[in-house]
N, C-alpha and C. Protein backbone atom coordinates (compact mmCIF):
# COMPACT_ATOMS: atom_id res chain seq x y z
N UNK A 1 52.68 -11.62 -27.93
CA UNK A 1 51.28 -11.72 -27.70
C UNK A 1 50.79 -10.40 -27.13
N UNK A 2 49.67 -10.08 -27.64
CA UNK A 2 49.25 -8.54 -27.14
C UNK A 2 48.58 -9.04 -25.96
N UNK A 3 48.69 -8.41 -25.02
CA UNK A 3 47.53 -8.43 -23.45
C UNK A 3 46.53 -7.19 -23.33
N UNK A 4 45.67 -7.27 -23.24
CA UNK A 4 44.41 -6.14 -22.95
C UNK A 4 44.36 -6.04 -21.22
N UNK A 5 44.57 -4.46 -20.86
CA UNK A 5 44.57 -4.76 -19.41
C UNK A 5 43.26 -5.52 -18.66
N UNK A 6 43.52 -6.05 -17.49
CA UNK A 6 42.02 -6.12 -16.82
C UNK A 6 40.99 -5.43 -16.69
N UNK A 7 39.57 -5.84 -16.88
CA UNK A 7 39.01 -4.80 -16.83
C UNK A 7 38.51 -4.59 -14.78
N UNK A 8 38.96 -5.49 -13.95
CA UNK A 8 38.92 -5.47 -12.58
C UNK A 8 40.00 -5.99 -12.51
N UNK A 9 40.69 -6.44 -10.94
CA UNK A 9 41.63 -7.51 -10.69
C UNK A 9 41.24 -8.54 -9.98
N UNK A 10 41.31 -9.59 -10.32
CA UNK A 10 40.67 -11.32 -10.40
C UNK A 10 40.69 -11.06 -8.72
N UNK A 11 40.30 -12.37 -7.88
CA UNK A 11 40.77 -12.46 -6.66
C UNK A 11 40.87 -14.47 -6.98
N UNK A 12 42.02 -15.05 -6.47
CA UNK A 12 42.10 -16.57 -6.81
C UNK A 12 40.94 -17.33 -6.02
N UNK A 13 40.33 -18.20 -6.92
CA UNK A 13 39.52 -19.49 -6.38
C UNK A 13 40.63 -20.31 -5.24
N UNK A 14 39.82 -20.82 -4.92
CA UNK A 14 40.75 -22.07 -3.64
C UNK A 14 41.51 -23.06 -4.86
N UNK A 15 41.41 -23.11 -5.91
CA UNK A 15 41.42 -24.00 -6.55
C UNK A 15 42.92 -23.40 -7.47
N UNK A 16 43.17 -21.70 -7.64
CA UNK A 16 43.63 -20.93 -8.21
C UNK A 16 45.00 -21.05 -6.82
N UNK A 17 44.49 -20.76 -5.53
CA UNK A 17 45.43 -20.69 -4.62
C UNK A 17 46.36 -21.90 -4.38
N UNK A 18 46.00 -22.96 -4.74
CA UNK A 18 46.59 -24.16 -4.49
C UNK A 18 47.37 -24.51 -5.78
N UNK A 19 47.02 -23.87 -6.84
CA UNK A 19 47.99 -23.59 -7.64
C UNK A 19 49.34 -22.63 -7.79
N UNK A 20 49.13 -21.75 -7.09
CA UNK A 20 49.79 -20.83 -6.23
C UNK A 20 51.26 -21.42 -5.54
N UNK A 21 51.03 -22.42 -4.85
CA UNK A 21 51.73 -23.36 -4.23
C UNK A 21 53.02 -23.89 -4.84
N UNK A 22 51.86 -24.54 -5.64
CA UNK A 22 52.94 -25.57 -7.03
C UNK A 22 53.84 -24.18 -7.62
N UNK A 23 53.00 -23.20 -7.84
CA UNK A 23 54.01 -22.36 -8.94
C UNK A 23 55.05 -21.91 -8.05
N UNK A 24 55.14 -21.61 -6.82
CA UNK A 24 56.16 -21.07 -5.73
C UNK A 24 57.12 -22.50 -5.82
N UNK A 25 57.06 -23.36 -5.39
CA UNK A 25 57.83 -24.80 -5.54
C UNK A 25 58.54 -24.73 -6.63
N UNK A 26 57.65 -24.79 -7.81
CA UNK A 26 58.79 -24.65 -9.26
C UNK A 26 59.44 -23.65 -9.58
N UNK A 27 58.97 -22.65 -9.29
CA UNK A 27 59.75 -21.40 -9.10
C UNK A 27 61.52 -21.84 -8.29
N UNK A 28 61.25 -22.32 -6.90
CA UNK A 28 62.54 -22.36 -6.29
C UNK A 28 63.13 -23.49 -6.69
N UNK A 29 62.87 -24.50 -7.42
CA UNK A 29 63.67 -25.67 -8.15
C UNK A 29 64.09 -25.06 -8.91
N UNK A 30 63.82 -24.05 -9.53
CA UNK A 30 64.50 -23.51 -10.89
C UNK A 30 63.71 -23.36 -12.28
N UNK A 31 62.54 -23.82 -12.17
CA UNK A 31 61.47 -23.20 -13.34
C UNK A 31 60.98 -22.38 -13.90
N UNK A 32 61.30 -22.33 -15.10
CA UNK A 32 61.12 -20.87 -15.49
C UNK A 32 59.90 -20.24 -16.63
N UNK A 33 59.14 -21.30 -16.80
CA UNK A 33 57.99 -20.98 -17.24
C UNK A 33 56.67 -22.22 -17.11
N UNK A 34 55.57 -21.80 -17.14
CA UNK A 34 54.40 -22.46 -16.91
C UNK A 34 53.09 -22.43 -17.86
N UNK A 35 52.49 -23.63 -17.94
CA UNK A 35 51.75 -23.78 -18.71
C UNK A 35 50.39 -24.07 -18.29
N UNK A 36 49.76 -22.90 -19.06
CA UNK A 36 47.91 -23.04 -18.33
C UNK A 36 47.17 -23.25 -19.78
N UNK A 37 46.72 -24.42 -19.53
CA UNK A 37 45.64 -25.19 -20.34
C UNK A 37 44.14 -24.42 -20.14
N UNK A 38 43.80 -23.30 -21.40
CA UNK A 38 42.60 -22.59 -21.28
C UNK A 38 41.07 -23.59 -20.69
N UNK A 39 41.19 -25.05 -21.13
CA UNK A 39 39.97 -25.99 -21.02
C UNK A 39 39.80 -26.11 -19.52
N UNK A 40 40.81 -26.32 -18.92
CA UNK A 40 40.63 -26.17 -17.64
C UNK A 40 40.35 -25.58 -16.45
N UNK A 41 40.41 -24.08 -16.84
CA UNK A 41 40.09 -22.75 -15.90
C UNK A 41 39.21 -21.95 -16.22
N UNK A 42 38.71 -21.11 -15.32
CA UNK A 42 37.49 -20.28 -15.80
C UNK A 42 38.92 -19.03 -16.17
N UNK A 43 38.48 -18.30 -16.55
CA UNK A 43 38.77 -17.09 -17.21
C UNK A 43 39.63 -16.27 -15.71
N UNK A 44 38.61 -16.16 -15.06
CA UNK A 44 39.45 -15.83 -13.51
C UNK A 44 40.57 -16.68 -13.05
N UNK A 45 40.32 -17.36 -13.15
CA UNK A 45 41.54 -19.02 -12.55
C UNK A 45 42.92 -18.31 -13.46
N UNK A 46 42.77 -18.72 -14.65
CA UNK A 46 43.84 -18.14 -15.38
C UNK A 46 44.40 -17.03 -15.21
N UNK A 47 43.58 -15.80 -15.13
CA UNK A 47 44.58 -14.99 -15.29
C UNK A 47 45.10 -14.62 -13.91
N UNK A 48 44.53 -15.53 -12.70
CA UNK A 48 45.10 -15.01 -11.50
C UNK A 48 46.67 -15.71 -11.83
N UNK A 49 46.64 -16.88 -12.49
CA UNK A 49 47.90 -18.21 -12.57
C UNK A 49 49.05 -16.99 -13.15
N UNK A 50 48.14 -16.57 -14.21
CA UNK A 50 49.21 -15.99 -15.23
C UNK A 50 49.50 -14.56 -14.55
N UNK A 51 48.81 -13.80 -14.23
CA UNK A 51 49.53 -13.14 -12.98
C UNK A 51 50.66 -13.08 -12.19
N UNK A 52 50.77 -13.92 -11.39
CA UNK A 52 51.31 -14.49 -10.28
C UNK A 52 52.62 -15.23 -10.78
N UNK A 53 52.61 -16.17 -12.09
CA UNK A 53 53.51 -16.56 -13.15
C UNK A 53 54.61 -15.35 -13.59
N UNK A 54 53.80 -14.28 -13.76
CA UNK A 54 54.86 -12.96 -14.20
C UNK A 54 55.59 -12.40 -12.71
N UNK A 55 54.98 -12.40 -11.92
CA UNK A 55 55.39 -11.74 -10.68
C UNK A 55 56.68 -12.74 -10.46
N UNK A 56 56.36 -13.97 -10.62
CA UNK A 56 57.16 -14.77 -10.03
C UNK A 56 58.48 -14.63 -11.31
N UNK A 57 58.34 -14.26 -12.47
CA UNK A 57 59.80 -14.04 -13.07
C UNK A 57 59.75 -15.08 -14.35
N UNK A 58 58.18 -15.61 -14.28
CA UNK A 58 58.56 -17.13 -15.32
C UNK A 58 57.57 -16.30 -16.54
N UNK A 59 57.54 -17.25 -17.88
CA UNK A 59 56.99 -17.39 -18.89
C UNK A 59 56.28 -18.16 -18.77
N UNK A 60 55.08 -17.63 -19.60
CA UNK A 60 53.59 -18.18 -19.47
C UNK A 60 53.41 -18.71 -21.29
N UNK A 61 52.55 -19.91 -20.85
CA UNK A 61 52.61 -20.70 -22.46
C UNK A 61 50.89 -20.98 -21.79
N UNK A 62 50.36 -20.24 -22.76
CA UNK A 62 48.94 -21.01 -22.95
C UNK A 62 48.24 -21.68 -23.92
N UNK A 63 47.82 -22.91 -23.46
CA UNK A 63 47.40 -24.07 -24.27
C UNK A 63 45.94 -23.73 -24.87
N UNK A 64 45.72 -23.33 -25.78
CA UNK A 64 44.21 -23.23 -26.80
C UNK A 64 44.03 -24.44 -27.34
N UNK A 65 43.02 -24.82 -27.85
CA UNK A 65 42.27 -26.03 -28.78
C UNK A 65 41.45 -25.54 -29.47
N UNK A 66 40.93 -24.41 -29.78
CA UNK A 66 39.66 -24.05 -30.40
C UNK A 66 39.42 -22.44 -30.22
N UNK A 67 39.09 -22.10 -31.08
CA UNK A 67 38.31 -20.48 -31.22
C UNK A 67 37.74 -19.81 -29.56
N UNK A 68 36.86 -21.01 -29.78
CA UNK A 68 35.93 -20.33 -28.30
C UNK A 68 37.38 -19.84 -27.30
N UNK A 69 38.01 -20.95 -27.14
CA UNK A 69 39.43 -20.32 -26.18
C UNK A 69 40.11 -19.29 -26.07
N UNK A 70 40.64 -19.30 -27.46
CA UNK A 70 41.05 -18.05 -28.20
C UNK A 70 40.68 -16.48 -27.69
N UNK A 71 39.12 -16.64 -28.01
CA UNK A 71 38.35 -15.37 -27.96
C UNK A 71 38.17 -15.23 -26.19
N UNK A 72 38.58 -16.07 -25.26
CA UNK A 72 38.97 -15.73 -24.08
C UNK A 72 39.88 -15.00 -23.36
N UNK A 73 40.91 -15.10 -24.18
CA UNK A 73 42.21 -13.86 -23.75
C UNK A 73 41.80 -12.78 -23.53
């Protein structure tokens, strides 16, 4: 998948941080990749997840349904 750099760097919603959480938890059980459903996050939300997903060492799987999504990456 090609990535286009940021054009700023996000700062996480409260909503982004508490996801944060969960991904540190699965991280130390042994998880090694994560899945962000585009319908659900603003554009910021995500890429702070998917961020933070790479830092942490895992693979990122993102869920599209439609064009409009798509053209969000």
């Amino acid at each position: 998948m090609i990535r286009r750099p940021p054009r700023s760097t996000p700062k996480p919603s409260s909503a982004a941080s508490d996801v944060y959480k969960r991904q540190y938890e699965s991280r130390s059980i042994g998880s090694d990749c994560i899945l962000i459903i585009m319908a659900a996050l603003t554009d910021n939300e995500a890429e702070c997840i998917e961020r933070k997903a790479i830092e942490l060492g895992m693979d990122v799987i993102l869920e599209i349904h439609n064009q409009k999504e798509l053209e969000r990456l």
